[in-house]
PDB file of N, CA and C in Angstrom:
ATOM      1  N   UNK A   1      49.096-140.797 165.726  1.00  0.00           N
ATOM      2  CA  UNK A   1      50.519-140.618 165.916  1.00  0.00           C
ATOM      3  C   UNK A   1      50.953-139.388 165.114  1.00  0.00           C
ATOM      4  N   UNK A   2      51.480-138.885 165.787  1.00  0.00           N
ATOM      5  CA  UNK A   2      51.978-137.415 165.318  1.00  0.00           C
ATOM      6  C   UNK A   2      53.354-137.306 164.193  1.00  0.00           C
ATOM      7  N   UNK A   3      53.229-136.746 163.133  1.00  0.00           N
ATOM      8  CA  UNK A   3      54.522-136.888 162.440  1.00  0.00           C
ATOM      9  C   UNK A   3      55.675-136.108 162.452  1.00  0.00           C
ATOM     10  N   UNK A   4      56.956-136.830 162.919  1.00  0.00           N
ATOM     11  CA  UNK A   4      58.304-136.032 162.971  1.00  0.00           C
ATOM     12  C   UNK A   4      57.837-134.820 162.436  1.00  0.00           C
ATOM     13  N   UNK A   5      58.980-133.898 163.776  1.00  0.00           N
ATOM     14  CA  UNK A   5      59.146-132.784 162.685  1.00  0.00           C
ATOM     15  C   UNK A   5      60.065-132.576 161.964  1.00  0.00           C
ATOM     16  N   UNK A   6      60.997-133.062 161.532  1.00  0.00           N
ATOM     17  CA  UNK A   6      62.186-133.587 160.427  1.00  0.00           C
ATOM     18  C   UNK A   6      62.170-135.305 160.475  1.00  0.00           C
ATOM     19  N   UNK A   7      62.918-135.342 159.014  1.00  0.00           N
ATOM     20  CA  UNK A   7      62.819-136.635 158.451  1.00  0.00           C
ATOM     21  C   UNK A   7      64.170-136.738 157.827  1.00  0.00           C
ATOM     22  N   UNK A   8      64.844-137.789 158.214  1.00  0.00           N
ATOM     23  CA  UNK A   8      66.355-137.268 157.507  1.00  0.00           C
ATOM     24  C   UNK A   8      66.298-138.615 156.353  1.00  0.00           C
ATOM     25  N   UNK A   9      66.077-138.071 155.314  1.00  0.00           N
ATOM     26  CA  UNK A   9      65.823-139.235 154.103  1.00  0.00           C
ATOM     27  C   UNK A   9      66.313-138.806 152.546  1.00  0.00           C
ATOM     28  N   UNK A  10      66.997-139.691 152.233  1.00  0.00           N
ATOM     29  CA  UNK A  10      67.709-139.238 150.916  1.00  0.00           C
ATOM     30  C   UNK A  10      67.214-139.434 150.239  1.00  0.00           C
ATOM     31  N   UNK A  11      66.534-138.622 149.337  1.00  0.00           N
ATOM     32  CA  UNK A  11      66.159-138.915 147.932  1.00  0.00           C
ATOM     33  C   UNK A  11      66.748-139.921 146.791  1.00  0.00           C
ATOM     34  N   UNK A  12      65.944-140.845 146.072  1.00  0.00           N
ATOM     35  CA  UNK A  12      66.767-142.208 145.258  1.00  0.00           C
ATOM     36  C   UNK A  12      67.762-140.832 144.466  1.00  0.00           C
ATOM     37  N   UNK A  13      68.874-141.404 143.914  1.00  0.00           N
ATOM     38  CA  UNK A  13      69.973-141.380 142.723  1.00  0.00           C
ATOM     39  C   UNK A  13      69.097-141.496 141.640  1.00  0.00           C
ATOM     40  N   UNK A  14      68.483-140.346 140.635  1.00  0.00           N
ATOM     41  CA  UNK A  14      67.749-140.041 139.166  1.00  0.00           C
ATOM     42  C   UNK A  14      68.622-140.989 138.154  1.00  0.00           C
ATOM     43  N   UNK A  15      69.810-140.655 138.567  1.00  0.00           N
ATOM     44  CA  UNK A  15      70.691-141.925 137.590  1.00  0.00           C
ATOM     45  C   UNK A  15      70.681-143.286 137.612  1.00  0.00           C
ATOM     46  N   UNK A  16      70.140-143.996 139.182  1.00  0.00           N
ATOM     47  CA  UNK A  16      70.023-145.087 139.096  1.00  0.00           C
ATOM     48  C   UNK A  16      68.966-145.437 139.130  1.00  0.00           C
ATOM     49  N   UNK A  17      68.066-144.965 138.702  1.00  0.00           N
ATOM     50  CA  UNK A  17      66.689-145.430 137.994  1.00  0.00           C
ATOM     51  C   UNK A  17      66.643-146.480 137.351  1.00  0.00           C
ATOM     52  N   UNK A  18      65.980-147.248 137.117  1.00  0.00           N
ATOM     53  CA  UNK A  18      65.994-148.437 135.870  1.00  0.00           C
ATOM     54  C   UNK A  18      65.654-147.688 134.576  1.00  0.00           C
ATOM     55  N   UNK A  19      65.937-148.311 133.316  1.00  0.00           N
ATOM     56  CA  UNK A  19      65.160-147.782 132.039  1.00  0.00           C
ATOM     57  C   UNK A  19      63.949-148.485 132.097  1.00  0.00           C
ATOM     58  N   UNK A  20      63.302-147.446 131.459  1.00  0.00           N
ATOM     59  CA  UNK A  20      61.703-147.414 131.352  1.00  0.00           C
ATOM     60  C   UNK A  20      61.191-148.507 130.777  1.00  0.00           C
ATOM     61  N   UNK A  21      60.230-149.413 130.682  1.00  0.00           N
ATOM     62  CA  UNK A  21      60.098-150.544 129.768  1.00  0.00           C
ATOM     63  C   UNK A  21      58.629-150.514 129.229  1.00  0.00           C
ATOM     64  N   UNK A  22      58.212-149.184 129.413  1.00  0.00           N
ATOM     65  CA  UNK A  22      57.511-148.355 128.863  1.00  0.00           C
ATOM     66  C   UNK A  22      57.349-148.269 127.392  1.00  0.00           C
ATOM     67  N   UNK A  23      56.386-148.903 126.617  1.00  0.00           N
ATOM     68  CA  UNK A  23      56.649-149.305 124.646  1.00  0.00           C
ATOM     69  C   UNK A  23      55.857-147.985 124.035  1.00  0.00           C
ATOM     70  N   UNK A  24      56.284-146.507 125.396  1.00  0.00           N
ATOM     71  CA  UNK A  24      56.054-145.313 124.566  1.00  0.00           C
ATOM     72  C   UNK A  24      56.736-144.299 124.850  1.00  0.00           C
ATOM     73  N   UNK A  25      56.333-142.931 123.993  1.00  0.00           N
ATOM     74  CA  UNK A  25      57.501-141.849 124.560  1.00  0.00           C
ATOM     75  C   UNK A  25      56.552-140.866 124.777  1.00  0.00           C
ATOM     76  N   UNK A  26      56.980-140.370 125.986  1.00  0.00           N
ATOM     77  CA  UNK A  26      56.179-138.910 126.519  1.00  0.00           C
ATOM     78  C   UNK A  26      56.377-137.940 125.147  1.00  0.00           C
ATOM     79  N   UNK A  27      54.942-137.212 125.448  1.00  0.00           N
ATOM     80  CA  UNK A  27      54.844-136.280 124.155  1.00  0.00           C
ATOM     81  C   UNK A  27      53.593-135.176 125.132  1.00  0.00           C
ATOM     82  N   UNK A  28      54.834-134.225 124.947  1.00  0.00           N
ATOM     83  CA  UNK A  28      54.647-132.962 125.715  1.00  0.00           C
ATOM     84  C   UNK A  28      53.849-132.589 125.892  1.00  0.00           C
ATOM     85  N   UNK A  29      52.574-132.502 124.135  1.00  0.00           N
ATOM     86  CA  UNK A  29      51.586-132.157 123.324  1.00  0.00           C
ATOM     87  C   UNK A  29      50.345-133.134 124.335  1.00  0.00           C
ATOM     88  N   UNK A  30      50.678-133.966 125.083  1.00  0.00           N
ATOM     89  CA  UNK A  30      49.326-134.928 125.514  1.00  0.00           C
ATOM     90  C   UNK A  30      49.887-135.465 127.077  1.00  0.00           C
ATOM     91  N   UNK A  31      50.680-134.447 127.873  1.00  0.00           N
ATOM     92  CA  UNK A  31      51.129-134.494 129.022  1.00  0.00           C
ATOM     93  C   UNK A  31      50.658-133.420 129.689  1.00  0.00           C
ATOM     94  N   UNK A  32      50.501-133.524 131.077  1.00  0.00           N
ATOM     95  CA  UNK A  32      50.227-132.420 131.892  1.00  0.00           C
ATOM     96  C   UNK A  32      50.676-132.831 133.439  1.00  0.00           C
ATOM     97  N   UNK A  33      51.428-132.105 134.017  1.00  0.00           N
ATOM     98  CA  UNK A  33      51.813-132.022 135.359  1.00  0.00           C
ATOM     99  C   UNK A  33      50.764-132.038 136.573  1.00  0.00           C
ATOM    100  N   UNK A  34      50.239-132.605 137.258  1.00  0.00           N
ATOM    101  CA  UNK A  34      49.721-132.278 138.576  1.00  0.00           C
ATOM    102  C   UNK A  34      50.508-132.160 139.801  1.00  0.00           C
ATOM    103  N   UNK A  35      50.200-131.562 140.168  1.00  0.00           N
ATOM    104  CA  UNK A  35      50.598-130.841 142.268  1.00  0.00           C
ATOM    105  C   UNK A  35      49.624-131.263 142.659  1.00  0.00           C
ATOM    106  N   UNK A  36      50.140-132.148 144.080  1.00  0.00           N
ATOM    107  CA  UNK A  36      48.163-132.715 144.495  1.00  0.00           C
ATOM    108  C   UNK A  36      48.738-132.212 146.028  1.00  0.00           C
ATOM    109  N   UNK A  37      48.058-131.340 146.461  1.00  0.00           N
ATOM    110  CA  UNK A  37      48.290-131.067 148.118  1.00  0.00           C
ATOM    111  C   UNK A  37      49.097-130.419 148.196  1.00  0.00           C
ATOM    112  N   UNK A  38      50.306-129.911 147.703  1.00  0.00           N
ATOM    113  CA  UNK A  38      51.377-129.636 148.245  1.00  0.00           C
ATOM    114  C   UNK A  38      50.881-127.764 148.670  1.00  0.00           C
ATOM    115  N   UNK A  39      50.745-127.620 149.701  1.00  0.00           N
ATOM    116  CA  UNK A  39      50.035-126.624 150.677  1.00  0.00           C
ATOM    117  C   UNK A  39      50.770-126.667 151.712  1.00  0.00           C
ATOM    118  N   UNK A  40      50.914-125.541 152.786  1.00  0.00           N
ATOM    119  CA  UNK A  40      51.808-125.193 153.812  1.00  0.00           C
ATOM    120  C   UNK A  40      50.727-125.886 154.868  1.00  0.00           C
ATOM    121  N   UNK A  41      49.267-126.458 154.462  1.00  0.00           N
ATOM    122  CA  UNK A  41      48.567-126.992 156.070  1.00  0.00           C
ATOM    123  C   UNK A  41      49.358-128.612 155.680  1.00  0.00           C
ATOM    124  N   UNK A  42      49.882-129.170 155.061  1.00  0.00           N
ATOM    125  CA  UNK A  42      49.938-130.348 155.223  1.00  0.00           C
ATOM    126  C   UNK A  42      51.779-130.174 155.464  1.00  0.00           C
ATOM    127  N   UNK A  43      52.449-129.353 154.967  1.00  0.00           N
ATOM    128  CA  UNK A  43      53.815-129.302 155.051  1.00  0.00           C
ATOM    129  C   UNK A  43      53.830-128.695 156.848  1.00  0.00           C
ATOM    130  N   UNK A  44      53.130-128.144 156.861  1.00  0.00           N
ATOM    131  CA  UNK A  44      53.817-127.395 158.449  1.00  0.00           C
ATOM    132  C   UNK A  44      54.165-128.207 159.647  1.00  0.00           C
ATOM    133  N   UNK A  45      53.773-129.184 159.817  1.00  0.00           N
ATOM    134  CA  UNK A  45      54.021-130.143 161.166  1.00  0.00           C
ATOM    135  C   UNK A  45      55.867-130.426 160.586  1.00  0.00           C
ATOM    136  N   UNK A  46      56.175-130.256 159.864  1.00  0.00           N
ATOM    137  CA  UNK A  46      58.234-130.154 159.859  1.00  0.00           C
ATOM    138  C   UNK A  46      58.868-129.007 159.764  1.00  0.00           C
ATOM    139  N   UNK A  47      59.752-129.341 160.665  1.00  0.00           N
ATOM    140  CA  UNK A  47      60.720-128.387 160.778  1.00  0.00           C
ATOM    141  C   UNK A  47      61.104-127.360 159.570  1.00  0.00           C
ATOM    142  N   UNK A  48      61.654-125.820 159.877  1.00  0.00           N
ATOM    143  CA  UNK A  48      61.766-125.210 158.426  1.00  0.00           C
ATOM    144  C   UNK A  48      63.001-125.591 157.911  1.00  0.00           C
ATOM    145  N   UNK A  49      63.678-126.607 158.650  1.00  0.00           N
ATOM    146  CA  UNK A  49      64.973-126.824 158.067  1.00  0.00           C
ATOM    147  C   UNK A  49      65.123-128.337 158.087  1.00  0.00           C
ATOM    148  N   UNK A  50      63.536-129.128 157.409  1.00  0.00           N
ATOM    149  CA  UNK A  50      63.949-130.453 157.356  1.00  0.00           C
ATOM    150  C   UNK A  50      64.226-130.574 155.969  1.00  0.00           C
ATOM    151  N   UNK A  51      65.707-131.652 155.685  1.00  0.00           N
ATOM    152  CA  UNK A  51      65.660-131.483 154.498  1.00  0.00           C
ATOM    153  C   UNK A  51      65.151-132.335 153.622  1.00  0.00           C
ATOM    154  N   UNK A  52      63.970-133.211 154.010  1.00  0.00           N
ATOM    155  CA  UNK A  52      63.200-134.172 153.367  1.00  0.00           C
ATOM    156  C   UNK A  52      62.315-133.148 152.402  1.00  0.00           C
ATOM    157  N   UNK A  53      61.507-132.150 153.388  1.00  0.00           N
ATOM    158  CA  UNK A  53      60.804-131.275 152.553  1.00  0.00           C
ATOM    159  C   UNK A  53      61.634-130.280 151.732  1.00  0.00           C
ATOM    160  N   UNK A  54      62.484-130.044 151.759  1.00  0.00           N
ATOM    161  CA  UNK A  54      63.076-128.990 150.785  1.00  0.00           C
ATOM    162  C   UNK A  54      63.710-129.459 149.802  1.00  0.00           C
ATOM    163  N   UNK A  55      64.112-130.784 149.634  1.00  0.00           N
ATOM    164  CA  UNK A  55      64.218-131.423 148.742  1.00  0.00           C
ATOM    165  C   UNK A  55      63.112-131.769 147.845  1.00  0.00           C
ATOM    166  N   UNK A  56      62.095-132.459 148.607  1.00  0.00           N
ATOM    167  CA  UNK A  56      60.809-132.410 147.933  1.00  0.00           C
ATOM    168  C   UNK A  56      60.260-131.223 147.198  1.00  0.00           C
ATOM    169  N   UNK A  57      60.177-130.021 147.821  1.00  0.00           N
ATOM    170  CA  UNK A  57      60.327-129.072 147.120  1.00  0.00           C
ATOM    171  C   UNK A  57      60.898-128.346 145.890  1.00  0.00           C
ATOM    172  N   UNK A  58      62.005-128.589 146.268  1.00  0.00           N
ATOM    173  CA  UNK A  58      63.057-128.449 145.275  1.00  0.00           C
ATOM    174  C   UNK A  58      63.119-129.433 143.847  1.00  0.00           C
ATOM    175  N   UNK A  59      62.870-130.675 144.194  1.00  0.00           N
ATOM    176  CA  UNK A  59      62.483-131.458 143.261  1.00  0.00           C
ATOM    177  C   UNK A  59      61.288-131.130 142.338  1.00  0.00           C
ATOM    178  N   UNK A  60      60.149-131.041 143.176  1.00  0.00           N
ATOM    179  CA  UNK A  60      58.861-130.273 142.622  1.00  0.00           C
ATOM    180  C   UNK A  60      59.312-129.419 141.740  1.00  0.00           C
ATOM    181  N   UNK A  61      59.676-128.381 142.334  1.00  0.00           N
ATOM    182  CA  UNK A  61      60.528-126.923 141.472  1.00  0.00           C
ATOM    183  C   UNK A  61      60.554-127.155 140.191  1.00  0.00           C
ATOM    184  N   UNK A  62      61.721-128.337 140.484  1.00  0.00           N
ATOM    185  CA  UNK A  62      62.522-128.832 139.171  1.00  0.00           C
ATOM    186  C   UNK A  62      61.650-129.520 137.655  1.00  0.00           C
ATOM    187  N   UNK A  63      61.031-130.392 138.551  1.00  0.00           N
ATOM    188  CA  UNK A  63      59.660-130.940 137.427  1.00  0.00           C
ATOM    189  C   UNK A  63      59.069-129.742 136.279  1.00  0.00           C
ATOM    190  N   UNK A  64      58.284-128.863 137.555  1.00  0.00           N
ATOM    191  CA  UNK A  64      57.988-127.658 137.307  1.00  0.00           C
ATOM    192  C   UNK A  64      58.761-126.997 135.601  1.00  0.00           C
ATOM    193  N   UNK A  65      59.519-126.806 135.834  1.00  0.00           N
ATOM    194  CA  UNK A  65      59.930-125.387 135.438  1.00  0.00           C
ATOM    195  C   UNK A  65      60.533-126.217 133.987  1.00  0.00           C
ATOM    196  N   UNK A  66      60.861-128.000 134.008  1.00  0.00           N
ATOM    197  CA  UNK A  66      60.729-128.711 132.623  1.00  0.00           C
ATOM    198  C   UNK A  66      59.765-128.589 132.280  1.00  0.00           C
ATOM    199  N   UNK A  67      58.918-128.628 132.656  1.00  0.00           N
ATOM    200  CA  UNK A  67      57.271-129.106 132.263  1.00  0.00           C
ATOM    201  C   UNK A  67      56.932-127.636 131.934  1.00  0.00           C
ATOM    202  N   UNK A  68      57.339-126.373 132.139  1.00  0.00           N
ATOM    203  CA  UNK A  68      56.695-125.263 131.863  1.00  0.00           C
ATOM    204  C   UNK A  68      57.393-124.888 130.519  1.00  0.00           C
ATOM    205  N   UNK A  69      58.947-125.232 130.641  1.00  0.00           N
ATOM    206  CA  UNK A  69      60.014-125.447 129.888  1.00  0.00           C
ATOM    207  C   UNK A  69      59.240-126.033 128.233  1.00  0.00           C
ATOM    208  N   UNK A  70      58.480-127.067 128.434  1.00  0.00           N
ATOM    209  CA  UNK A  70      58.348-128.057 127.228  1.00  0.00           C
ATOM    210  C   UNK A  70      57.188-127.317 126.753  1.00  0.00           C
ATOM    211  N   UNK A  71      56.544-126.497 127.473  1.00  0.00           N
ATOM    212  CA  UNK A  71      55.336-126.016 126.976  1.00  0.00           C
ATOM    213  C   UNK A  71      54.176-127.149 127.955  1.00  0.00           C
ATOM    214  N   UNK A  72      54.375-127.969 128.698  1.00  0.00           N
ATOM    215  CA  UNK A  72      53.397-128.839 129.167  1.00  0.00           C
ATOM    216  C   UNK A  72      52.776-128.081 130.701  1.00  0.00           C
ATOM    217  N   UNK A  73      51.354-127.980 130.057  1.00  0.00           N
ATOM    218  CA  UNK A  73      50.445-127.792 131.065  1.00  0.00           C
ATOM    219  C   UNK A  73      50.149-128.246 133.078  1.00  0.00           C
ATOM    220  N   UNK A  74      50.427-127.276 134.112  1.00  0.00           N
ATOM    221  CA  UNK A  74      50.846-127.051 134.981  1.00  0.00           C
ATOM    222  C   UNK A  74      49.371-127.241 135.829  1.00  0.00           C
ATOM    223  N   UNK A  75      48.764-127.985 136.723  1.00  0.00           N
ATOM    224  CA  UNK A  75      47.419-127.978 137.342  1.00  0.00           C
ATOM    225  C   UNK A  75      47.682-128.571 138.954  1.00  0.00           C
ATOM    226  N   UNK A  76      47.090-127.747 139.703  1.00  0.00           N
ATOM    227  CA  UNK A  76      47.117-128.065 141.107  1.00  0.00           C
ATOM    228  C   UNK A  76      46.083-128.781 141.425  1.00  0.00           C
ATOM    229  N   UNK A  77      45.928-129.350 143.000  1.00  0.00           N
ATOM    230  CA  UNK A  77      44.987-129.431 143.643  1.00  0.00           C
ATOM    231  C   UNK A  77      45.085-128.723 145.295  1.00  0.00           C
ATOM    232  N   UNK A  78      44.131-127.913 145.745  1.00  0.00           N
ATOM    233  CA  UNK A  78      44.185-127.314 146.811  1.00  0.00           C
ATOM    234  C   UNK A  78      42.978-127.646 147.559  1.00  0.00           C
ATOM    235  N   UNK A  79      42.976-127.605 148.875  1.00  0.00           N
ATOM    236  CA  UNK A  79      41.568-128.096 149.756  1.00  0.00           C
ATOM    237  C   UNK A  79      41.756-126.382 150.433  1.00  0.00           C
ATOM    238  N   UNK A  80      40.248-125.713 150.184  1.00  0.00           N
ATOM    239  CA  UNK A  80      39.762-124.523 150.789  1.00  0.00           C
ATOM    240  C   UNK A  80      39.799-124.676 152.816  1.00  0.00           C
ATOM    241  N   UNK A  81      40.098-123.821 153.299  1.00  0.00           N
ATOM    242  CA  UNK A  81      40.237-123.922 154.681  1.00  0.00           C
ATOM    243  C   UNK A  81      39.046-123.958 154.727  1.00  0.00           C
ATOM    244  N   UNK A  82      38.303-124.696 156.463  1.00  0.00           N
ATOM    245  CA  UNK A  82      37.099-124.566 156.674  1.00  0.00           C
ATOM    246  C   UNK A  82      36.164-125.397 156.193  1.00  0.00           C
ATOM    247  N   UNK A  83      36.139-125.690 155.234  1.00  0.00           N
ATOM    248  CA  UNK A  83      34.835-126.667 154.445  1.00  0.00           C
ATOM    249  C   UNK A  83      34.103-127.131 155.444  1.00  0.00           C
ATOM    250  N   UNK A  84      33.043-127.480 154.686  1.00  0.00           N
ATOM    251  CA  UNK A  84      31.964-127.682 155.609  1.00  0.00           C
ATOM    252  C   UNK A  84      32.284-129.554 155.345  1.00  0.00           C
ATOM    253  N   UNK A  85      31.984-130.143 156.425  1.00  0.00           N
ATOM    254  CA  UNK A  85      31.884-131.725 156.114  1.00  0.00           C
ATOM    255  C   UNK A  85      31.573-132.282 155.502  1.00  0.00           C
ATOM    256  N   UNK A  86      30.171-131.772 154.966  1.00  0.00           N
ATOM    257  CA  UNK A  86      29.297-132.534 153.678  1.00  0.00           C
ATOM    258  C   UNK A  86      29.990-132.001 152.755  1.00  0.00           C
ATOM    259  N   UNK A  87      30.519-131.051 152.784  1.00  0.00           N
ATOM    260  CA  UNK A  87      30.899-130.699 151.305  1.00  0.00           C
ATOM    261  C   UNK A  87      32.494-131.736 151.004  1.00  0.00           C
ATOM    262  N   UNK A  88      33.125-132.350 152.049  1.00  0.00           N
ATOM    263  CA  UNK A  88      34.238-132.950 151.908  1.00  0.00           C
ATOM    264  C   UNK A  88      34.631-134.174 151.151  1.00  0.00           C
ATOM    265  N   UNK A  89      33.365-134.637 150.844  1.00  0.00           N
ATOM    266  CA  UNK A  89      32.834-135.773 150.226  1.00  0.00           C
ATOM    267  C   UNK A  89      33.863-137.551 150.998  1.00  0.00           C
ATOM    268  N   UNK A  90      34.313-137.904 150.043  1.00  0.00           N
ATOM    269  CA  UNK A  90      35.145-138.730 150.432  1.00  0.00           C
ATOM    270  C   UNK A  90      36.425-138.596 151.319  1.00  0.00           C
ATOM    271  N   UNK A  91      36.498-137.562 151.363  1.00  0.00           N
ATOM    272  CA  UNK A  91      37.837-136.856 152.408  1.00  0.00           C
ATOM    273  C   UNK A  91      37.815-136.854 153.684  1.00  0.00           C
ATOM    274  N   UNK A  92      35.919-136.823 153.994  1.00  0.00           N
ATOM    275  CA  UNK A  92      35.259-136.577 155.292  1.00  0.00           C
ATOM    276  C   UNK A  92      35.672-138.091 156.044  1.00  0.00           C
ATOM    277  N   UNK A  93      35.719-139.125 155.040  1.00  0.00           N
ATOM    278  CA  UNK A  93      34.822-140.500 155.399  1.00  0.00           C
ATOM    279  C   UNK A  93      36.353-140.960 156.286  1.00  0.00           C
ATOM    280  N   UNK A  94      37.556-139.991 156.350  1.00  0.00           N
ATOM    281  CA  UNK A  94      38.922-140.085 156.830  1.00  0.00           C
ATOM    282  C   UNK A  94      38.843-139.714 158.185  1.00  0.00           C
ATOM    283  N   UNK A  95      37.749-139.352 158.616  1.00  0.00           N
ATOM    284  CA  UNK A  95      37.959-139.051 160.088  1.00  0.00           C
ATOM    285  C   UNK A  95      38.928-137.734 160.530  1.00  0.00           C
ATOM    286  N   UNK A  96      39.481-136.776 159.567  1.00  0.00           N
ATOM    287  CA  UNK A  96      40.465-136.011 159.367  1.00  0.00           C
ATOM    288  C   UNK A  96      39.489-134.946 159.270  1.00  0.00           C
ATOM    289  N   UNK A  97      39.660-133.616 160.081  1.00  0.00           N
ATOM    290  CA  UNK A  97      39.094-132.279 159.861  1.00  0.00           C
ATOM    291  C   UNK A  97      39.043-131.820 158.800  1.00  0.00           C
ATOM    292  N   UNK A  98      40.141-131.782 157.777  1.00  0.00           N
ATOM    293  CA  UNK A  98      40.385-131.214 156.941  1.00  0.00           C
ATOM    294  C   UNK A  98      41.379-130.044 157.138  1.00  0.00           C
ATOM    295  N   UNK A  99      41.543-128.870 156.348  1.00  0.00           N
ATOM    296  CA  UNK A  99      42.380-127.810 156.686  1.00  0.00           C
ATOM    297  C   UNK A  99      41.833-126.783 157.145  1.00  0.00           C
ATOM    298  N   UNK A 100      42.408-126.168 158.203  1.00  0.00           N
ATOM    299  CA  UNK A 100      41.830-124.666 159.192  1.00  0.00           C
ATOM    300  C   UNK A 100      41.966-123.811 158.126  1.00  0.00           C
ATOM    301  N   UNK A 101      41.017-122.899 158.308  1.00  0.00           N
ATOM    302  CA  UNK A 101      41.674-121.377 157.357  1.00  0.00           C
ATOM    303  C   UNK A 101      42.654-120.814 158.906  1.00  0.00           C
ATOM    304  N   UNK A 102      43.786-121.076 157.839  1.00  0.00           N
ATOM    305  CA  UNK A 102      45.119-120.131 158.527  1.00  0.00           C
ATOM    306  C   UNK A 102      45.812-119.026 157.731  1.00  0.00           C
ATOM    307  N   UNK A 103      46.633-117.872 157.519  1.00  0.00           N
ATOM    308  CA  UNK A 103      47.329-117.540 156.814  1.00  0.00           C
ATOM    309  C   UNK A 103      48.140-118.069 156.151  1.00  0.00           C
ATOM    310  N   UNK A 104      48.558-119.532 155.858  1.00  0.00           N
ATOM    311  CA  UNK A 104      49.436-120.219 155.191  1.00  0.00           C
ATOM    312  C   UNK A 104      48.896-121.347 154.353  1.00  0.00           C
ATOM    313  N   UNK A 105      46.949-121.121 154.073  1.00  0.00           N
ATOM    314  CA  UNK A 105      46.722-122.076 153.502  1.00  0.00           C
ATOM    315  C   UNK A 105      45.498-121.369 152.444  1.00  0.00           C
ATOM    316  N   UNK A 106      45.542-121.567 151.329  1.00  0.00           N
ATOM    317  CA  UNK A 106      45.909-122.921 150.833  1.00  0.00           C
ATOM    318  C   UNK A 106      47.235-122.839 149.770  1.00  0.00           C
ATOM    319  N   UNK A 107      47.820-121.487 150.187  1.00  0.00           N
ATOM    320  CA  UNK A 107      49.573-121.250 149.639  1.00  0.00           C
ATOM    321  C   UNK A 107      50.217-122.735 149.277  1.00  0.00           C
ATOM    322  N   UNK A 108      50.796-122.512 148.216  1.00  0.00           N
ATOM    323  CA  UNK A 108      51.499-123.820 148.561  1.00  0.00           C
ATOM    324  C   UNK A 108      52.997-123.386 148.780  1.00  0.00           C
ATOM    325  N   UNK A 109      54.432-124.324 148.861  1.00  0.00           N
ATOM    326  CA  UNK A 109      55.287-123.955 149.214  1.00  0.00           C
ATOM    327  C   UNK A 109      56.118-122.979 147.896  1.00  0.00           C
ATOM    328  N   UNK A 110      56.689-122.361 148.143  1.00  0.00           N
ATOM    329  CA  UNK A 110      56.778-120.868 147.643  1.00  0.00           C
ATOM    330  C   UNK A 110      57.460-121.491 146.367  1.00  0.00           C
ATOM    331  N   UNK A 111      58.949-122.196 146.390  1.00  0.00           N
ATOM    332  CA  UNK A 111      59.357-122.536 144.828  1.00  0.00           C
ATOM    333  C   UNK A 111      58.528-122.946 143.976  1.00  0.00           C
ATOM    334  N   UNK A 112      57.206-123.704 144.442  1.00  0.00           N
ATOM    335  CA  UNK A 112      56.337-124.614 143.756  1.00  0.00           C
ATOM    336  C   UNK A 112      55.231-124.165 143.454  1.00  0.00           C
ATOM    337  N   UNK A 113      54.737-122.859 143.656  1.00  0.00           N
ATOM    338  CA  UNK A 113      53.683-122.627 143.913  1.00  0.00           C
ATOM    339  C   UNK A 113      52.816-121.863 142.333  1.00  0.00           C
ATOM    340  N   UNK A 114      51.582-121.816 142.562  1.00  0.00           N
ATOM    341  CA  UNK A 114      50.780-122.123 141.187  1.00  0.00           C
ATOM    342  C   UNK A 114      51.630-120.651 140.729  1.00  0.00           C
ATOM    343  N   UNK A 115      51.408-120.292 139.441  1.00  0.00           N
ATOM    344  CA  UNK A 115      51.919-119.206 138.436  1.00  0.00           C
ATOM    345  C   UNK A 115      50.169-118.646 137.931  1.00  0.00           C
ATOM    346  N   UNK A 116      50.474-117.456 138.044  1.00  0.00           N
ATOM    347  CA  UNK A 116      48.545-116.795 136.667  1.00  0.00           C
ATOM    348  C   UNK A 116      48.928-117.968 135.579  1.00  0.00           C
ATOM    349  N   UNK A 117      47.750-118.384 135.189  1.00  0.00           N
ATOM    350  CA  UNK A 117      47.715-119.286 134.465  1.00  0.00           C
ATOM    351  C   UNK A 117      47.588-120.363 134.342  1.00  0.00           C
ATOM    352  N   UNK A 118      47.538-121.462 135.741  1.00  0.00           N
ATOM    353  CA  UNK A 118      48.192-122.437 136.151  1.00  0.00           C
ATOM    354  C   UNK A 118      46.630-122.922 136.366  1.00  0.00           C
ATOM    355  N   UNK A 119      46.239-124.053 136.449  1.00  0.00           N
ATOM    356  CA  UNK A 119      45.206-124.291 136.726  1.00  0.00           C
ATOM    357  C   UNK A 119      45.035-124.843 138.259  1.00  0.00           C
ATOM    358  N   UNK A 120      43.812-124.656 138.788  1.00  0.00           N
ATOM    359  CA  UNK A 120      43.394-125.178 140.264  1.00  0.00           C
ATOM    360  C   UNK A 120      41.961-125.675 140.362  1.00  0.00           C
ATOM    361  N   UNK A 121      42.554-126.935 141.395  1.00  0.00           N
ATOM    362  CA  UNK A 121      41.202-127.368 141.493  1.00  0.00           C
ATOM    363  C   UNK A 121      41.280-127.705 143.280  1.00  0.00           C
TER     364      UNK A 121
END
């Protein structure tokens, strides 16, 4: 089944979150951010004006640029176009091609996207 190409979905209210019941406090010094996928082969099947993804985006952004803000360490994950099957390991066992080498991959979406420095895997 093929996925919409827009999604009209509101992001929860950050304010109406519950409090954390969490018996610790983030410490910047032993935190690190991951991006897992976020690449133009998995974003492209939506519209350029859905605003599920640009929110998502935008949100990303936002994480981002605290987390670069605090001094806390920034690391992606990207899948190389093409791979060979065996090399896909557990990814393969999805029945899923994987990603084409296209001009838009393995970019991720432009507010979000890695910085020199940033780590990738």
């Amino acid at each position: 089944m093929p996925l919409p190409p827009s999604i009209d979905y509101a992001g929860p209210d950050l304010s109406a979150l519950p409090v954390s019941r969490a018996g610790w406090t983030l410490r910047a010094e032993r935190a690190a951010v991951l991006v897992h996928d976020l690449q133009r082969y998995f974003t492209r099947p939506y519209a350029p004006d859905c605003a599920a993804l640009h929110q998502a985006v935008r949100r990303t952004a936002e994480i981002l640029g605290a987390a670069r803000a605090a001094g806390v360490p920034v690391f992606y994950t990207a899948q190389r176009g093409d791979q060979d099957q065996t090399a896909r390991a557990c990814s393969g066992t999805c029945g899923a091609p994987g990603c084409a080498r296209c001009p838009s991959t393995p970019t991720s979406s432009t507010p979000s996207r890695p910085r020199r420095g940033s780590g990738c895997w």
